[in-house]
N, C-alpha and C. Protein backbone atom coordinates (compact mmCIF):
# COMPACT_ATOMS: atom_id res chain seq x y z
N UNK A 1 120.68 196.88 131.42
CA UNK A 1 119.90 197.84 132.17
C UNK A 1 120.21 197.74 133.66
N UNK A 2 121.07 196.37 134.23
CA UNK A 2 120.96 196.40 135.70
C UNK A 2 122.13 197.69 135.97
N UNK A 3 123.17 197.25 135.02
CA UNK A 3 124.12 198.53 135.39
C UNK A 3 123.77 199.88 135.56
N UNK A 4 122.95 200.33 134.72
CA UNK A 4 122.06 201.35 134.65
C UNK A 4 121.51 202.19 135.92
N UNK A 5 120.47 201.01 136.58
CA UNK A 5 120.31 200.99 137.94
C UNK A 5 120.60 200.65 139.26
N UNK A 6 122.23 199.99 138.83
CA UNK A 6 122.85 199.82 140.23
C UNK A 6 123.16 200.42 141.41
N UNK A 7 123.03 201.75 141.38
CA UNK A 7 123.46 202.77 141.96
C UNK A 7 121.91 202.85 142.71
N UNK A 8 120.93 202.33 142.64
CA UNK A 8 119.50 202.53 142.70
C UNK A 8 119.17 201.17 143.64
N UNK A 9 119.70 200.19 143.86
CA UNK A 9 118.91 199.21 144.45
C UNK A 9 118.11 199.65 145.75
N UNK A 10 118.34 200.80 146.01
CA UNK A 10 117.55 201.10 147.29
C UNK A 10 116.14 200.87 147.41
N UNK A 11 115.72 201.65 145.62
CA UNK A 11 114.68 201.91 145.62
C UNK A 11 113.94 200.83 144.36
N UNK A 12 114.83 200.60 143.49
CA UNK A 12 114.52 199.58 141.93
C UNK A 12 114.78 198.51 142.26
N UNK A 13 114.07 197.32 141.43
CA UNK A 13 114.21 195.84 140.80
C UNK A 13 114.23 195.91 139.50
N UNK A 14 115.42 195.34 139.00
CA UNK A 14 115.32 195.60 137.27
C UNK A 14 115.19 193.77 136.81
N UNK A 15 114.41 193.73 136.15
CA UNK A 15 114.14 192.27 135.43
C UNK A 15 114.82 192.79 133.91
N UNK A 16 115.70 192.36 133.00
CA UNK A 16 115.61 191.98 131.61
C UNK A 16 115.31 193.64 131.34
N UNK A 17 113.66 194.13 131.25
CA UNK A 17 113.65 195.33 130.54
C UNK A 17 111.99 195.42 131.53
N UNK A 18 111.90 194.95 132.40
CA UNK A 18 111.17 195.43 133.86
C UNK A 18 111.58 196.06 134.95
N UNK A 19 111.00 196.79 135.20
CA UNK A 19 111.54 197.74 136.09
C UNK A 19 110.96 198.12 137.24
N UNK A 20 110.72 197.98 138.38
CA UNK A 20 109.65 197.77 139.85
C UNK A 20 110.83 199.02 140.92
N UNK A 21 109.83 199.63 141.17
CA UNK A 21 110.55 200.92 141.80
C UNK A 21 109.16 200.88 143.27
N UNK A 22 109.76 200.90 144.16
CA UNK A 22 109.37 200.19 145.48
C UNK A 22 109.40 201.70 146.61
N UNK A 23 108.50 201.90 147.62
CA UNK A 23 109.13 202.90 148.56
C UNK A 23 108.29 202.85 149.22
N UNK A 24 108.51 203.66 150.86
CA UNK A 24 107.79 203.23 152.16
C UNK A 24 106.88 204.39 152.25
N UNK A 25 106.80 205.37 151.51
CA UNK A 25 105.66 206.52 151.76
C UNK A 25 105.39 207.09 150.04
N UNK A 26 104.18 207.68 150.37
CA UNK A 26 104.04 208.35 148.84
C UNK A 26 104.93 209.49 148.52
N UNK A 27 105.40 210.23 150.02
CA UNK A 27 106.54 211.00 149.36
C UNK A 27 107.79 210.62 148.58
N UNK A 28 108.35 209.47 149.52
CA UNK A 28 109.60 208.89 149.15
C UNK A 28 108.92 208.47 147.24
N UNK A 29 108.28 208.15 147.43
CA UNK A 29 107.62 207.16 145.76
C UNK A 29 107.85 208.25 144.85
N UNK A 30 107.28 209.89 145.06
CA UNK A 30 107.32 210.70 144.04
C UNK A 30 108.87 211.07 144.00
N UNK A 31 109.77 211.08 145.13
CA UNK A 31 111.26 211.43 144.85
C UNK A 31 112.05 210.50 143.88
N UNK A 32 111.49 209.08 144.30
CA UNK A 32 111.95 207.64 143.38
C UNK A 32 111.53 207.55 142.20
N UNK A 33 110.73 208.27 141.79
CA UNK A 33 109.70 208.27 140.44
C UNK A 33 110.62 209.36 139.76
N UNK A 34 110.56 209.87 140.54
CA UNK A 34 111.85 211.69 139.62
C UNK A 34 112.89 210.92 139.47
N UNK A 35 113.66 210.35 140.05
CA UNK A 35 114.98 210.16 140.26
C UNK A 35 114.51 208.80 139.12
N UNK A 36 114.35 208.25 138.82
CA UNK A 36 113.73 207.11 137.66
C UNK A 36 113.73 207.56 136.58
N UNK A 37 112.70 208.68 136.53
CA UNK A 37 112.86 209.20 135.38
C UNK A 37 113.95 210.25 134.58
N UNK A 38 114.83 210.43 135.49
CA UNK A 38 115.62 211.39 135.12
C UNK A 38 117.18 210.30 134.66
N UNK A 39 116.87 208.99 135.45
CA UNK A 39 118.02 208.09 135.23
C UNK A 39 117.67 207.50 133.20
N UNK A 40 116.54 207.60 133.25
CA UNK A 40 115.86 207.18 132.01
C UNK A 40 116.39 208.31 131.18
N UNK A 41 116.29 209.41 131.37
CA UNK A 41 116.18 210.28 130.29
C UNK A 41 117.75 210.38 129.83
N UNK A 42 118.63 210.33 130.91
CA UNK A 42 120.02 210.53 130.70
C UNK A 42 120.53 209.04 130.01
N UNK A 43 119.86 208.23 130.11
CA UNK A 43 121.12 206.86 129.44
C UNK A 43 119.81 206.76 128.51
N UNK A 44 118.61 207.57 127.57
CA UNK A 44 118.36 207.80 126.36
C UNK A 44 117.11 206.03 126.58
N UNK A 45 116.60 205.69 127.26
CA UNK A 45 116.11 204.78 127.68
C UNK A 45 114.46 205.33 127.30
N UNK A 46 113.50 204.44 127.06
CA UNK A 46 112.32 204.87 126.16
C UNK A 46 110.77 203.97 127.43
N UNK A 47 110.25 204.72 128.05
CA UNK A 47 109.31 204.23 128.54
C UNK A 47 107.95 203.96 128.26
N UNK A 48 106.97 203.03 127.95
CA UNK A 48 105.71 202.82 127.77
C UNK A 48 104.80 203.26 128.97
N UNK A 49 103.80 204.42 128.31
CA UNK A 49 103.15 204.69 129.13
C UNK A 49 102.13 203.75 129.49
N UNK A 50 101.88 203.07 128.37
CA UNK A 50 100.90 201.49 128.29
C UNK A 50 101.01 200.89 129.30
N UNK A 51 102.62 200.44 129.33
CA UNK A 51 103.03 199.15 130.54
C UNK A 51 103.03 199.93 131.83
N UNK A 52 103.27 201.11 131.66
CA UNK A 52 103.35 201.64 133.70
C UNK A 52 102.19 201.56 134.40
N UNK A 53 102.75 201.26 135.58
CA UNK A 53 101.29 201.34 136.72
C UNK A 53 102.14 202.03 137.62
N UNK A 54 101.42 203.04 138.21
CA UNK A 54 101.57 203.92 138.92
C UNK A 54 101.01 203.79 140.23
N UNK A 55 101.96 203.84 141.55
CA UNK A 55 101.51 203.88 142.92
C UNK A 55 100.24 202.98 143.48
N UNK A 56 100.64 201.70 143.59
CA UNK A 56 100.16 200.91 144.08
C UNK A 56 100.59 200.02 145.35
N UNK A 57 99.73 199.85 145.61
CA UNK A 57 100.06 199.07 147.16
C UNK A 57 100.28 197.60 146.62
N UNK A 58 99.57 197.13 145.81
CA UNK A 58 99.77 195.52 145.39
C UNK A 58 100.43 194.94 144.53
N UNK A 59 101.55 194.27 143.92
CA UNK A 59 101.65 194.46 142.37
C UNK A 59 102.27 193.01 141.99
N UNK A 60 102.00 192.62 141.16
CA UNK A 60 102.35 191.15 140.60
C UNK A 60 103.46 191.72 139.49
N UNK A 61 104.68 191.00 140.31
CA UNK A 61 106.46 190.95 139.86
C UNK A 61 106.82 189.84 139.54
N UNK A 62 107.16 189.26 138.57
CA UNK A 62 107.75 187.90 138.06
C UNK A 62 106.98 186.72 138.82
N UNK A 63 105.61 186.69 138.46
CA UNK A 63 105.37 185.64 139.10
C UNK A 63 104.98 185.62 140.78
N UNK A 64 105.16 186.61 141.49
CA UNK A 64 104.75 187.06 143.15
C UNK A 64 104.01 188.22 143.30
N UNK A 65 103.26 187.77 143.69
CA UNK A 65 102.24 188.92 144.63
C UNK A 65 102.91 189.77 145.86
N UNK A 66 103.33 191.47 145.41
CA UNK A 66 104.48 191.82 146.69
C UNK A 66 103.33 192.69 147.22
N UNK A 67 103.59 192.84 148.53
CA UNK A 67 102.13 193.79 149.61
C UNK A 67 103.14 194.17 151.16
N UNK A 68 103.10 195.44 150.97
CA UNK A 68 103.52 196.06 152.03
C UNK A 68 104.20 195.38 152.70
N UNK A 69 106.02 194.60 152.23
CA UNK A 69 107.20 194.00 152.14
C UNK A 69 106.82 192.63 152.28
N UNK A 70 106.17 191.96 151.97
CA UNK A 70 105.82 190.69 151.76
C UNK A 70 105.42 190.08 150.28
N UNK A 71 106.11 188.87 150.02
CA UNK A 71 106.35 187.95 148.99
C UNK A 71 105.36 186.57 149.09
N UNK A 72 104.43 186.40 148.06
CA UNK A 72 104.04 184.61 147.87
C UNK A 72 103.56 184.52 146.37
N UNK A 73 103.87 183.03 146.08
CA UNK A 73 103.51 183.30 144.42
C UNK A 73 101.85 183.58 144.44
N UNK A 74 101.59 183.69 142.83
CA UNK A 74 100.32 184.24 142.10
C UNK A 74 99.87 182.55 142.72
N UNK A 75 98.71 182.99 142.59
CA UNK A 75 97.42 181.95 142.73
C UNK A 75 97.92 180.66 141.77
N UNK A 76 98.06 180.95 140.43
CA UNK A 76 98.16 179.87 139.19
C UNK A 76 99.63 179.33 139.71
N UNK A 77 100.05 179.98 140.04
CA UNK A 77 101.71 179.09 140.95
C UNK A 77 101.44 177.97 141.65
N UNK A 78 100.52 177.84 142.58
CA UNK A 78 99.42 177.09 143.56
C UNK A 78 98.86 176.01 142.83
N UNK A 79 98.09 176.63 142.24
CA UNK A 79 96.69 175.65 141.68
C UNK A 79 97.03 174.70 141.03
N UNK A 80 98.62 174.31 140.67
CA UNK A 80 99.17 173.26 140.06
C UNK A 80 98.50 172.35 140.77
N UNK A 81 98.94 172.39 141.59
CA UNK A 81 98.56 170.83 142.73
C UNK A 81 97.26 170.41 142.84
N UNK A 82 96.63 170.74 141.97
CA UNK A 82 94.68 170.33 142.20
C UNK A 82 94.68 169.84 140.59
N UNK A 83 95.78 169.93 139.65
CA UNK A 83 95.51 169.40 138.48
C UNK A 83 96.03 167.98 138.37
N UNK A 84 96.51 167.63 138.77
CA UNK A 84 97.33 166.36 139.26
C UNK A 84 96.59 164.92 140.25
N UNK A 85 96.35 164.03 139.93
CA UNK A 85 95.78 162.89 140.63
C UNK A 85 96.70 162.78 141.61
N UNK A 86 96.53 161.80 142.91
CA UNK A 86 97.40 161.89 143.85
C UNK A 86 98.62 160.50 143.64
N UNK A 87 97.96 159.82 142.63
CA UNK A 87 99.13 158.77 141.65
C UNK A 87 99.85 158.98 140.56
N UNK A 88 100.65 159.55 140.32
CA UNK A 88 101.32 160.20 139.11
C UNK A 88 102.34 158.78 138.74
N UNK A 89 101.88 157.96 138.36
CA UNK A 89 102.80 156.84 137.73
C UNK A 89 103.55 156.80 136.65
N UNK A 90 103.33 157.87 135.71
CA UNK A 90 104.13 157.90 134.56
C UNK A 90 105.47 159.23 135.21
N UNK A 91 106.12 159.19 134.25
CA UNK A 91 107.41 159.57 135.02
C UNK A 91 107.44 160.77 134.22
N UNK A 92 106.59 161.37 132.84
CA UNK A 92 106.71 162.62 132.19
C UNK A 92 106.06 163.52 133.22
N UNK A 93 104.87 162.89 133.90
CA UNK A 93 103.99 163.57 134.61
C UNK A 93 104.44 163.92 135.81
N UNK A 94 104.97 163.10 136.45
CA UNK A 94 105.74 163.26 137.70
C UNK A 94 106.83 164.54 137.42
N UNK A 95 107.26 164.00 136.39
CA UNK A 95 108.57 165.52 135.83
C UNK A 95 108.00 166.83 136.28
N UNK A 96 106.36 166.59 135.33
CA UNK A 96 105.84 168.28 135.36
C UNK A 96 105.09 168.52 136.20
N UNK A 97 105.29 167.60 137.11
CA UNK A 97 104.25 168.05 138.83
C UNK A 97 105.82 168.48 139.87
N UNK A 98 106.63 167.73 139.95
CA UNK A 98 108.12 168.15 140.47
C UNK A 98 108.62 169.46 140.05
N UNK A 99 108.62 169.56 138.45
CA UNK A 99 108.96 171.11 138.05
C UNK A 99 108.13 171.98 138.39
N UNK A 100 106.51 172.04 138.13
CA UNK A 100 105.80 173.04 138.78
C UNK A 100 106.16 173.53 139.97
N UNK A 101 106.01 172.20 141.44
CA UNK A 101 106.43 172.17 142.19
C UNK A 101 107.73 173.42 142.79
N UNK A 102 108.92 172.88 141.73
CA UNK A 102 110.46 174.14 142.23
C UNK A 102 109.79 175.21 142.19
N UNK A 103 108.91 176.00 141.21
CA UNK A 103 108.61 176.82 141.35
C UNK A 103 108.52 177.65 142.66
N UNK A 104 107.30 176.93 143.75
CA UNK A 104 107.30 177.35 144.89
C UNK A 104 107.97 176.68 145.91
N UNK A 105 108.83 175.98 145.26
CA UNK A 105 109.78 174.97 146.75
C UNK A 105 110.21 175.98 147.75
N UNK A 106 110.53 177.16 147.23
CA UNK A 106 111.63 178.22 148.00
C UNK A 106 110.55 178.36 149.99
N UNK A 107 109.15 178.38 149.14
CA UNK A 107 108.09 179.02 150.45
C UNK A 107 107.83 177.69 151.41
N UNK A 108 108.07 176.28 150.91
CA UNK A 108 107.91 175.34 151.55
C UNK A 108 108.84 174.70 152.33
N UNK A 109 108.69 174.54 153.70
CA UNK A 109 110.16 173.86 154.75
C UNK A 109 110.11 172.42 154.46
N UNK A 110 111.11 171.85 154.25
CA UNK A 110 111.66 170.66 154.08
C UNK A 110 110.74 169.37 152.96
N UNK A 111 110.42 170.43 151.84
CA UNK A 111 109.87 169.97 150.87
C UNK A 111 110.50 168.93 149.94
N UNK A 112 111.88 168.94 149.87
CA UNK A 112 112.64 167.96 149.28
C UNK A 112 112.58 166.47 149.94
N UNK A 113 112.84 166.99 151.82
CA UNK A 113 112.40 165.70 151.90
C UNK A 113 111.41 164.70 152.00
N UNK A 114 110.25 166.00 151.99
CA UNK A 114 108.97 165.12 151.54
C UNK A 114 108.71 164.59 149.88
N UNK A 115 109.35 164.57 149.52
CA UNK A 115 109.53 164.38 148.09
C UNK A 115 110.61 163.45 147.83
N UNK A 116 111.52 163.16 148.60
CA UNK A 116 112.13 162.13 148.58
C UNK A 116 111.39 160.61 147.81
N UNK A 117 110.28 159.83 148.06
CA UNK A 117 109.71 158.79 147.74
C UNK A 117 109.64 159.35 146.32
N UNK A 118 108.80 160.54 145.90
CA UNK A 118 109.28 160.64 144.33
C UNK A 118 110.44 161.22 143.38
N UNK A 119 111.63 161.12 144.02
CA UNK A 119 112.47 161.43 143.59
C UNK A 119 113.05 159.89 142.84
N UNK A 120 112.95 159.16 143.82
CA UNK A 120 113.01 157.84 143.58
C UNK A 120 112.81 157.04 142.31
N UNK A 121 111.51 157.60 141.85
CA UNK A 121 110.69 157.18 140.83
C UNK A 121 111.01 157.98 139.44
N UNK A 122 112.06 158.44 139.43
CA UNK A 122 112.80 159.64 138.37
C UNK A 122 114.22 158.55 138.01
N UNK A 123 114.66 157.86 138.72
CA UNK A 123 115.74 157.22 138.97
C UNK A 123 115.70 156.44 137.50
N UNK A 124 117.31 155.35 136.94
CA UNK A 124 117.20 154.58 136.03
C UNK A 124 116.32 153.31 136.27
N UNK A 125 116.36 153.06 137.63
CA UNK A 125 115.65 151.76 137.57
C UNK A 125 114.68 152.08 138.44
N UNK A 126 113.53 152.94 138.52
CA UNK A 126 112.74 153.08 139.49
C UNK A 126 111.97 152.15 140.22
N UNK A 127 111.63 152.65 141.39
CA UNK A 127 110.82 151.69 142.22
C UNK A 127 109.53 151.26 142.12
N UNK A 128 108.83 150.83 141.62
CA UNK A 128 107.02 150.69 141.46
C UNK A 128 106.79 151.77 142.66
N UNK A 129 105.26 152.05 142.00
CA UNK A 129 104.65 153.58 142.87
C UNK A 129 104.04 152.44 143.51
N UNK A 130 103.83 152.73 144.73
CA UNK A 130 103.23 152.60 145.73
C UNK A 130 102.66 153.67 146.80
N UNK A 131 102.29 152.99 148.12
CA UNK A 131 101.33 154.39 148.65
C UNK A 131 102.06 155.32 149.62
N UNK A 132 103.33 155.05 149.37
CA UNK A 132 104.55 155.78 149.78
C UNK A 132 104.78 156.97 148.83
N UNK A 133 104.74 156.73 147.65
CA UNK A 133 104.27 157.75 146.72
C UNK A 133 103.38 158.67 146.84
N UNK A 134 102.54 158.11 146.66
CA UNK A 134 100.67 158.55 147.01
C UNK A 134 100.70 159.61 148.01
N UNK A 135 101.07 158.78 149.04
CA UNK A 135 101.13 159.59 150.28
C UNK A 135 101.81 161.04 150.42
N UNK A 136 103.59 160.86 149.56
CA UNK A 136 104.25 161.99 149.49
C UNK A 136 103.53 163.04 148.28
N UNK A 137 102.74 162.79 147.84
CA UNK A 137 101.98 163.39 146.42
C UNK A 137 101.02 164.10 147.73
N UNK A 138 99.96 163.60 148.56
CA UNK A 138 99.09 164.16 149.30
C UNK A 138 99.77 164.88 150.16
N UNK A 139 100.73 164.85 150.84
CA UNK A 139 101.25 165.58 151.50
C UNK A 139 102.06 166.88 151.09
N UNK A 140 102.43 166.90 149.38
CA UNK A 140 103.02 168.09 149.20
C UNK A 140 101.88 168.81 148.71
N UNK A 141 100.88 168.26 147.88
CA UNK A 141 99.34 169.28 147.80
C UNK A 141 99.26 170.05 148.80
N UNK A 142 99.40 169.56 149.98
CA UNK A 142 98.62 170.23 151.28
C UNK A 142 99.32 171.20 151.45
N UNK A 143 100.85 170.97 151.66
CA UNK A 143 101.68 172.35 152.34
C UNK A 143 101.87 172.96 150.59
N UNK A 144 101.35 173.09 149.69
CA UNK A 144 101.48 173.83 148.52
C UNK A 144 100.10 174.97 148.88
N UNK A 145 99.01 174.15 148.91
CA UNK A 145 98.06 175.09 149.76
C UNK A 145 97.73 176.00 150.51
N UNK A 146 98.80 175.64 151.42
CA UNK A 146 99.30 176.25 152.85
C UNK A 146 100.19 177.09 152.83
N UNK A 147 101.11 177.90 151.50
CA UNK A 147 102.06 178.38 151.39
C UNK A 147 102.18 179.77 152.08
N UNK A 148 103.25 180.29 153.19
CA UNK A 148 102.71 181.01 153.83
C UNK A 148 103.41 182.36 153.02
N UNK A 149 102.96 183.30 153.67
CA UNK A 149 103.70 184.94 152.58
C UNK A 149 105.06 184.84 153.33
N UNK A 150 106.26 185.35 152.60
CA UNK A 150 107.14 185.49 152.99
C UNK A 150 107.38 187.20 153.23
N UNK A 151 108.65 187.03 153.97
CA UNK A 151 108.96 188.79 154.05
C UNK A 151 110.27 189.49 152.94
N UNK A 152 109.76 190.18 152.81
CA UNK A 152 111.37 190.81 151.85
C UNK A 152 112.31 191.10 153.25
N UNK A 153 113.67 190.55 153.06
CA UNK A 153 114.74 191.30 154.17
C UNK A 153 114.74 192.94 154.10
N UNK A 154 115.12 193.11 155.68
CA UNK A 154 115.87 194.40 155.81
C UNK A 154 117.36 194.50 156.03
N UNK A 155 117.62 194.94 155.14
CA UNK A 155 119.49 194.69 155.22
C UNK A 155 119.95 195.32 156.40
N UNK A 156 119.10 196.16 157.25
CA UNK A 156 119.58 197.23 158.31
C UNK A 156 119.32 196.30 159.45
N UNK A 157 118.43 194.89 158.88
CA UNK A 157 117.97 194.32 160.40
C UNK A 157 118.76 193.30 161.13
N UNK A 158 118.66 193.46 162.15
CA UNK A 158 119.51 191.76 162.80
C UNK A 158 118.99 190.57 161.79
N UNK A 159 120.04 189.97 161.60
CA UNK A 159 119.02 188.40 161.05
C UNK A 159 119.98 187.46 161.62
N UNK A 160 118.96 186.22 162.00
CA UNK A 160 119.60 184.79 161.85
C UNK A 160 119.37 183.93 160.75
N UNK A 161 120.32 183.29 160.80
CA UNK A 161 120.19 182.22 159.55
C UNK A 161 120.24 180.65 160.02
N UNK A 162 119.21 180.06 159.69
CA UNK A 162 119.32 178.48 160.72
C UNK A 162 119.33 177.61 159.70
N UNK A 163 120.46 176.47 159.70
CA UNK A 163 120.49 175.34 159.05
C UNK A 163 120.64 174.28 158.84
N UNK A 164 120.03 173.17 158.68
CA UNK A 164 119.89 172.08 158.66
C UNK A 164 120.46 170.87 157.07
N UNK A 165 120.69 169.84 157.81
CA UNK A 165 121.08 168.62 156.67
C UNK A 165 121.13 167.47 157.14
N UNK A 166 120.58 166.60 156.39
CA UNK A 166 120.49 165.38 156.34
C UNK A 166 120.94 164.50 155.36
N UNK A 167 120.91 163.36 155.51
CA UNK A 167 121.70 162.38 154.01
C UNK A 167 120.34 162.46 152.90
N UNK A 168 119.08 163.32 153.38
CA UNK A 168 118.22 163.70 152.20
C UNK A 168 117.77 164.73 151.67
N UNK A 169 118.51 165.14 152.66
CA UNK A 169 118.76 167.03 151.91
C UNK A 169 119.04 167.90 152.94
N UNK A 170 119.10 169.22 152.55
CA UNK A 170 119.54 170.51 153.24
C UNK A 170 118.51 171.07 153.02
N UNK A 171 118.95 172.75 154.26
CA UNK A 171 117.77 173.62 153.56
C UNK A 171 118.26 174.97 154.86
N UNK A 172 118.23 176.00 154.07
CA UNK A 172 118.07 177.40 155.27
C UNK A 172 116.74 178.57 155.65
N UNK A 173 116.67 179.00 156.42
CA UNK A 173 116.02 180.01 156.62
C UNK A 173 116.09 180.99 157.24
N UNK A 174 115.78 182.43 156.87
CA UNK A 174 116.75 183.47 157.14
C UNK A 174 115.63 184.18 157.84
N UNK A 175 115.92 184.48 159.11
CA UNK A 175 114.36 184.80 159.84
C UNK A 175 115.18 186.70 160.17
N UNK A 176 114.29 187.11 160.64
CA UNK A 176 115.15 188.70 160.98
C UNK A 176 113.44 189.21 161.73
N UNK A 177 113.21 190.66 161.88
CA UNK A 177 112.77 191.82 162.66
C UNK A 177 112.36 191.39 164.06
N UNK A 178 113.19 190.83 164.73
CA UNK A 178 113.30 190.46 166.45
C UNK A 178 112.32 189.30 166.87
N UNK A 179 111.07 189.16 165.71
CA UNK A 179 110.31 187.82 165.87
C UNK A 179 111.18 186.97 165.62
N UNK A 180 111.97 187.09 164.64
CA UNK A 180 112.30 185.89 164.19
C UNK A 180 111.74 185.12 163.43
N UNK A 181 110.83 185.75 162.38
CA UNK A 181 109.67 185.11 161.23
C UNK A 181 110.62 185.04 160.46
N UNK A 182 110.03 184.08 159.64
CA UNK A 182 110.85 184.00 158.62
C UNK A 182 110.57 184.86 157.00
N UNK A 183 111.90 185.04 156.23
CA UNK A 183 111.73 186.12 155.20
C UNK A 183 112.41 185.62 154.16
């Protein structure tokens, strides 16, 4: 289906057999909505009137809350971090607080290397938890909390891209519309 709508990224996001059709006014939306449906009708493509939602300002896409060009995960993306003690000593648990975690790593700055002390503890011969642990456990709760909205790019806009590395990780951020926020 992406082939389908390649010719379309202006206005579409195609997931698998999801389809998110995006625009900056309600006019543009009803031209994108024709032009959708007419791409549908010609490659014989079958729509649920069930699953459509129609012209909304808010809409939950794979997991993100998108709002007038801005990106942050759903709430339950978050709330991982309040199910979790701030000692995760077993190493299955640590797995599925780290994996939750990637989920939203993308919104958090230099989250790997606060996570460094439990990366440690994943290792063949790990280190006993200590409050070096603890500590990096309380400290990624907090900025998981704190996760700020991101921006969708404008491909038309100036952007910079700034980047950093260390012997404990890397990481970029692609800031753009003359603030220089990041997106």
């Amino acid at each position: 289906m992406n082939s389908i709508f390649n010719d379309y990224s202006y206005m579409s996001i195609v997931y698998i057999d999801d389809v998110l059709i995006f625009s900056e006014n309600i006019d543009s939306h009803f031209k994108h909505l024709n032009t959708f449906f007419k791409v549908v009708k010609n490659n014989g493509l079958v729509v649920s009137a069930k699953k459509m939602v129609l012209f909304q300002t808010t809409i939950r896409f794979l997991g993100h809350d998108l709002y007038q060009g801005t990106y942050k995960p759903i709430c339950r993306a978050i709330e991982f971090s309040s199910k979790f003690s701030n000692e995760i000593p077993d190493k299955t648990q640590l797995q599925r607080f780290l994996g939750s975690l990637n989920y939203v790593a993308d919104f958090i700055p230099k989250v790997r290397q606060t996570c460094e002390p439990l990366y440690k503890r994943l290792r063949k011969n790990p280190v006993p938890w200590s409050t070096e642990q603890t500590e990096a456990v309380i400290q990624v709760k907090a900025l998981v909390q704190t996760i700020p909205c991101l921006g969708i790019p404008n491909p038309d806009a100036f952007m910079v891209i700034e980047t950093d590395a260390s012997h404990a990780g890397y990481g970029g951020i692609l800031k753009q519309k003359g603030k220089h926020e990041a997106v």
